[in-house]
Every structure is written in structure tokens, then in C-alpha cells.
C-alpha atoms as a PDB file:
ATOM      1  CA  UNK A   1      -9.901 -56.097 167.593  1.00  0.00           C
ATOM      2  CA  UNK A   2     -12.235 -58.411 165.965  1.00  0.00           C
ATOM      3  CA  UNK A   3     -11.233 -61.044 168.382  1.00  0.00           C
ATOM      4  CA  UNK A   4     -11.584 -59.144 171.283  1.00  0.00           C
ATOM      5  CA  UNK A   5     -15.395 -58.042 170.227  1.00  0.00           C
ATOM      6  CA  UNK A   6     -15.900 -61.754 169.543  1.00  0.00           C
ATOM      7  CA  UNK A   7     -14.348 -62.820 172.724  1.00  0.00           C
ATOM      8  CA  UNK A   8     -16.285 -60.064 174.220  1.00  0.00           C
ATOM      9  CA  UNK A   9     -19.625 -61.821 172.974  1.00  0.00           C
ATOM     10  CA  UNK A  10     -19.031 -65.234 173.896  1.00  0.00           C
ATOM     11  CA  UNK A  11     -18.036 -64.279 177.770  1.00  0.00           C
ATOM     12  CA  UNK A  12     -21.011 -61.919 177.611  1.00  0.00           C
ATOM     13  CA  UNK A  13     -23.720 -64.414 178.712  1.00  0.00           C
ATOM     14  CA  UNK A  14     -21.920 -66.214 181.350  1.00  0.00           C
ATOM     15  CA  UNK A  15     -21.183 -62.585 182.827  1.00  0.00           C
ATOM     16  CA  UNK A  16     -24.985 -62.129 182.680  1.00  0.00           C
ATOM     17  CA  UNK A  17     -26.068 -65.216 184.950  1.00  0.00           C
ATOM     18  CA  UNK A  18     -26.210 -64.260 188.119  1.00  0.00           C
ATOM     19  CA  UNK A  19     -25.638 -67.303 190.610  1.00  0.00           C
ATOM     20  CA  UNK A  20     -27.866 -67.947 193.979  1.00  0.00           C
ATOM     21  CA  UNK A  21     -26.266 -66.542 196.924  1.00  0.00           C
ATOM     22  CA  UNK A  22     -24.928 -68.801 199.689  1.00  0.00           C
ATOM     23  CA  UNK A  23     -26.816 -67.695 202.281  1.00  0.00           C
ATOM     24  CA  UNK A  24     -27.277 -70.833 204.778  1.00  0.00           C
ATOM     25  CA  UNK A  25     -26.255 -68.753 207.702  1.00  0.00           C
ATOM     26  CA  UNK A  26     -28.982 -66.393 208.014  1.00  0.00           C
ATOM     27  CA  UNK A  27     -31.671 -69.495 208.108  1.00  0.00           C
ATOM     28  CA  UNK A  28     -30.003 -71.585 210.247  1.00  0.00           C
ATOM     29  CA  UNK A  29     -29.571 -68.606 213.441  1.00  0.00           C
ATOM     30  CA  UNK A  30     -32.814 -67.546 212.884  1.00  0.00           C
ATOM     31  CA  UNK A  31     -34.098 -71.503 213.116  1.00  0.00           C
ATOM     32  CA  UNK A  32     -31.607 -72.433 216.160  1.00  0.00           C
ATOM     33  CA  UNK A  33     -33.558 -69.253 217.808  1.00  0.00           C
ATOM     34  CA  UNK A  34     -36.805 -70.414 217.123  1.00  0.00           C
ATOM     35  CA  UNK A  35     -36.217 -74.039 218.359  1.00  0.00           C
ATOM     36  CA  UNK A  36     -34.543 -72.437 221.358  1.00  0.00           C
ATOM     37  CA  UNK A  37     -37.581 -70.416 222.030  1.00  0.00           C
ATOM     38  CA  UNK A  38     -39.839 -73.574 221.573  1.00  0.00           C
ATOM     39  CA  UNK A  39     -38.100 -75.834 223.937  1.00  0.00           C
ATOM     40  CA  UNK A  40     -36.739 -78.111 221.167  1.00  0.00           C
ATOM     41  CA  UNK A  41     -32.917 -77.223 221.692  1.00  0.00           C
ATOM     42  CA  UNK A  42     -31.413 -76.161 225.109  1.00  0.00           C
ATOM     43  CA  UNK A  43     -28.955 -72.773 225.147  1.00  0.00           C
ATOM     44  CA  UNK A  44     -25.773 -74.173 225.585  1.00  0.00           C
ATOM     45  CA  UNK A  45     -26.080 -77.734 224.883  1.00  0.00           C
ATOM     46  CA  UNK A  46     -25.860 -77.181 221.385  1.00  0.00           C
ATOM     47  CA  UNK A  47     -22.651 -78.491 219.054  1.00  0.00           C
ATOM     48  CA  UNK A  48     -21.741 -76.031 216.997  1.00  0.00           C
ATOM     49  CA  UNK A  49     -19.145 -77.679 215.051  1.00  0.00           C
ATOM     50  CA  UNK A  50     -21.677 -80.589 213.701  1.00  0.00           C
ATOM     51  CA  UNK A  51     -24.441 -78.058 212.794  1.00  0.00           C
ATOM     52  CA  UNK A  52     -24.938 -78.485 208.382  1.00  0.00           C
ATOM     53  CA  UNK A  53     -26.969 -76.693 206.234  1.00  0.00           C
ATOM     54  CA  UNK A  54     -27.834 -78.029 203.592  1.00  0.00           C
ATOM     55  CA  UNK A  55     -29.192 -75.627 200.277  1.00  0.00           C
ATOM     56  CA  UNK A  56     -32.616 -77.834 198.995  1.00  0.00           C
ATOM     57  CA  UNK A  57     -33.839 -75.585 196.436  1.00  0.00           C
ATOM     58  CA  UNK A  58     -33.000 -72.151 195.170  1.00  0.00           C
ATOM     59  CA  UNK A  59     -35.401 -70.618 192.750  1.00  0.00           C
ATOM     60  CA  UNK A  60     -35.704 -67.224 191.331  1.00  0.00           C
ATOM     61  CA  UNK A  61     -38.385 -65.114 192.414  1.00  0.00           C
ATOM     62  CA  UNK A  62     -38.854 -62.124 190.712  1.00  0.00           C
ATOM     63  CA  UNK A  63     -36.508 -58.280 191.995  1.00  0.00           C
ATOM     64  CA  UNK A  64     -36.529 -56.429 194.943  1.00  0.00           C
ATOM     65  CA  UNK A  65     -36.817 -52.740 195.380  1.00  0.00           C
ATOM     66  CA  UNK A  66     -33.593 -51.615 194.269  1.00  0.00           C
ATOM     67  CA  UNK A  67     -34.079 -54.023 190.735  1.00  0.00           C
ATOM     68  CA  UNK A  68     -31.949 -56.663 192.348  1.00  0.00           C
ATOM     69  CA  UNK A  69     -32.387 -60.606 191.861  1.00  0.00           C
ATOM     70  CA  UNK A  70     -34.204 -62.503 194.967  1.00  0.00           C
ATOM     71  CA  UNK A  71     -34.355 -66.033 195.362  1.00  0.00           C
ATOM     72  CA  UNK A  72     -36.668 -68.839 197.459  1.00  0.00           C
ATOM     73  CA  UNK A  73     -34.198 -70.613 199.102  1.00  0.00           C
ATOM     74  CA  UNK A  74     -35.040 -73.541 200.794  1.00  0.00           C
ATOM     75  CA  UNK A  75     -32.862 -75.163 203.580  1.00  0.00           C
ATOM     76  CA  UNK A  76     -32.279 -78.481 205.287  1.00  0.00           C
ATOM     77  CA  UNK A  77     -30.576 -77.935 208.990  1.00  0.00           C
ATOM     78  CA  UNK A  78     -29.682 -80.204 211.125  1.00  0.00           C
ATOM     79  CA  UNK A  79     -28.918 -79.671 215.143  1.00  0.00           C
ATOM     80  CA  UNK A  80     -26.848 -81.213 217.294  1.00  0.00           C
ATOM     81  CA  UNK A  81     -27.062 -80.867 220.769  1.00  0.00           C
ATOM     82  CA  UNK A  82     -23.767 -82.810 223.194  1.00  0.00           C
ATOM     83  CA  UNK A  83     -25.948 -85.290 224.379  1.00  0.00           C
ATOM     84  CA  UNK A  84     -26.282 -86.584 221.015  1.00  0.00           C
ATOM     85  CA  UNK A  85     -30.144 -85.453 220.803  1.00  0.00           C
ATOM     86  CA  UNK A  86     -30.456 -84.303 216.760  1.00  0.00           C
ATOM     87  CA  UNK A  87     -33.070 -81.997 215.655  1.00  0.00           C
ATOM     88  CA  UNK A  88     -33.561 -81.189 212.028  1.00  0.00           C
ATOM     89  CA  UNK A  89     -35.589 -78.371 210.214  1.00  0.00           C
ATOM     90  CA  UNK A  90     -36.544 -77.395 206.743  1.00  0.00           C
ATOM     91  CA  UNK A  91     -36.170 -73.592 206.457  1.00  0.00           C
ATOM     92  CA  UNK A  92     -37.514 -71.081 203.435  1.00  0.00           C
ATOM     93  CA  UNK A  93     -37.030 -67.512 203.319  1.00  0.00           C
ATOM     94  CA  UNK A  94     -35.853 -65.078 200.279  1.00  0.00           C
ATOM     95  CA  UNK A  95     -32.186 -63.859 199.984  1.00  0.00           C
ATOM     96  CA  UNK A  96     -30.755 -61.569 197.449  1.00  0.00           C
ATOM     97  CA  UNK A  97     -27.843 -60.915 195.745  1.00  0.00           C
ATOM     98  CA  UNK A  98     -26.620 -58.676 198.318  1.00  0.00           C
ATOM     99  CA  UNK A  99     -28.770 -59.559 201.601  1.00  0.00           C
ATOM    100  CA  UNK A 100     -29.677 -62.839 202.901  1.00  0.00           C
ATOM    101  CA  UNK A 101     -32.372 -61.562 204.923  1.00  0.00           C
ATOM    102  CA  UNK A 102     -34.941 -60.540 202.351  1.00  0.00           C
ATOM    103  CA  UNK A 103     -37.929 -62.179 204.335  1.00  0.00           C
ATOM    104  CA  UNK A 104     -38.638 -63.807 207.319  1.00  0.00           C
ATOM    105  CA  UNK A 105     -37.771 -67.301 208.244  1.00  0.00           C
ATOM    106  CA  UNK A 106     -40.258 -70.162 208.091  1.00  0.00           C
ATOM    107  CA  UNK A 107     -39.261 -73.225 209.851  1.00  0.00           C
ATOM    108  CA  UNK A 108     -40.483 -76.584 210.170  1.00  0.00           C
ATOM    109  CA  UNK A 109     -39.482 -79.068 212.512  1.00  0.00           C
ATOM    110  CA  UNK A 110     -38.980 -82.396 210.339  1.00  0.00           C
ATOM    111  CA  UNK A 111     -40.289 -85.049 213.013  1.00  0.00           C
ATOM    112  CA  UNK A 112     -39.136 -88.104 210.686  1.00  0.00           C
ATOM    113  CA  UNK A 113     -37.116 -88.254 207.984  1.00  0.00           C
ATOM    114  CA  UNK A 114     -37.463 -92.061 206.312  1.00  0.00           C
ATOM    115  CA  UNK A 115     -33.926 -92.418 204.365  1.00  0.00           C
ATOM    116  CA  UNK A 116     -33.999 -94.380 200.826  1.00  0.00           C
ATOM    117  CA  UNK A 117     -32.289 -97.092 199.661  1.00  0.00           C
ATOM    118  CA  UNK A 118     -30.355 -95.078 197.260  1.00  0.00           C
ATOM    119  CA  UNK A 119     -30.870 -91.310 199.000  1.00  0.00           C
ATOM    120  CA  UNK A 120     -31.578 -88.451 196.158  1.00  0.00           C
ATOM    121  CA  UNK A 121     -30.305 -85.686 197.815  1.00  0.00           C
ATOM    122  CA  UNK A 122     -26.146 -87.439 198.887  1.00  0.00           C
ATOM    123  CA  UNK A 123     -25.314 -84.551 201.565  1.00  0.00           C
ATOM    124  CA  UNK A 124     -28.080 -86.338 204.111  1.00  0.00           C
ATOM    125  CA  UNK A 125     -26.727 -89.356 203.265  1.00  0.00           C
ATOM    126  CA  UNK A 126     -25.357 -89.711 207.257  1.00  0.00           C
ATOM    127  CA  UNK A 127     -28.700 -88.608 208.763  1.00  0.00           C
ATOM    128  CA  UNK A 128     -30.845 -92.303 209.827  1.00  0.00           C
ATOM    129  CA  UNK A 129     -33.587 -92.348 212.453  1.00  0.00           C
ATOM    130  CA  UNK A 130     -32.509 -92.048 215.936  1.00  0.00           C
ATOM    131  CA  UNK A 131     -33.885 -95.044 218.477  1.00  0.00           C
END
């Protein structure tokens, strides 16, 4: 019994974090609409299968209505359309624990993204400027 109750109290804690949702999906349809809407991606031109979303920053933000944890998540997306054109955004918008679409969707169209020598973030490490 003791055990248990000391078990009990050392699991405690970890039970208690709650982890940032996943929630790269919601950001990245809303952003291929919006750079659908704007001209920068044509309807059916786009690869799906080399579309990645990639999670920047996830911050807590305070609780929604219902007393529930919300985060800032912040997104890198990057577009490919068949011709090979590649368009690449930086998304934020708040997701919760249970819904990923807590807030709209701001997205910014990255024009240039100048890689490093040694790149901090390693999941871009296969974008490099197009000619």
C-alpha cells in the first residue's frame, strides 16, 4: 500500500503535464487556401505527397472557455506544386487540447529563406534557394 501511494506520487506530475497538440493539419489547409486564393499556388498543380509541416514553436497561452489548455503554435509549411515551383509559409494560430482550430490562421509567405552553414532548426535542412 505504501508503495502504491508512493508510486502514485512520483507518476503524479508527469500525469499532470499536458503535451502540445499536433495540430499541423489545420494550418497548413487553411494556408494552401489562402495561397490558392492569392494566386501563389494553382488548384490542382499542387503535390500533395511532398507537402511538410514543420511545428516552430509551441507556447502556452493561457485556457479557453471550457478551462482547457491553448497553445501559440507556430508553423513552417512548405508547398510543392508538379512543376517543381516551391512555396513556403510561416503559419500561427492557437490550438487546444481538444481543437486545433482555436483562432484564425495567420500566414506569411516566406519570400527567402537564407540556409546556414550549420541549419538550427535540422527538419529544413533540404529546403535551399530555388534559381
Amino acid at each position: 500500500m505504501k508503495r502504491s501511494f508512493l508510486l502514485t506520487l512520483l507518476l503524479l506530475p508527469a500525469l499532470c503535464l499536458a503535451e502540445s497538440p499536433q495540430c499541423d493539419r489545420y494550418p497548413t489547409n487553411v494556408a494552401e487556401i489562402a495561397l490558392r486564393n492569392s494566386g501563389f499556388l494553382k488548384p490542382g498543380y499542387i503535390d500533395y505527397s511532398k507537402i511538410k509541416a514543420v511545428r516552430l514553436a509551441s507556447e502556452k497561452t493561457g485556457k479557453d472557455e471550457d478551462g482547457d489548455q491553448l497553445w501559440r503554435q507556430v508553423y513552417h509549411i512548405t508547398f510543392h506544386e508538379k512543376s517543381g515551383k516551391r512555396v513556403s509559409v510561416i503559419t500561427a494560430s492557437d490550438a487546444g487540447s481538444e481543437e486545433c482550430s482555436m483562432s484564425q490562421v495567420e500566414v506569411f509567405v516566406v519570400a527567402v529563406h537564407l540556409p546556414l552553414v550549420d541549419p538550427l532548426i535540422k527538419e529544413l535542412d533540404d529546403y535551399a534557394p530555388q534559381p
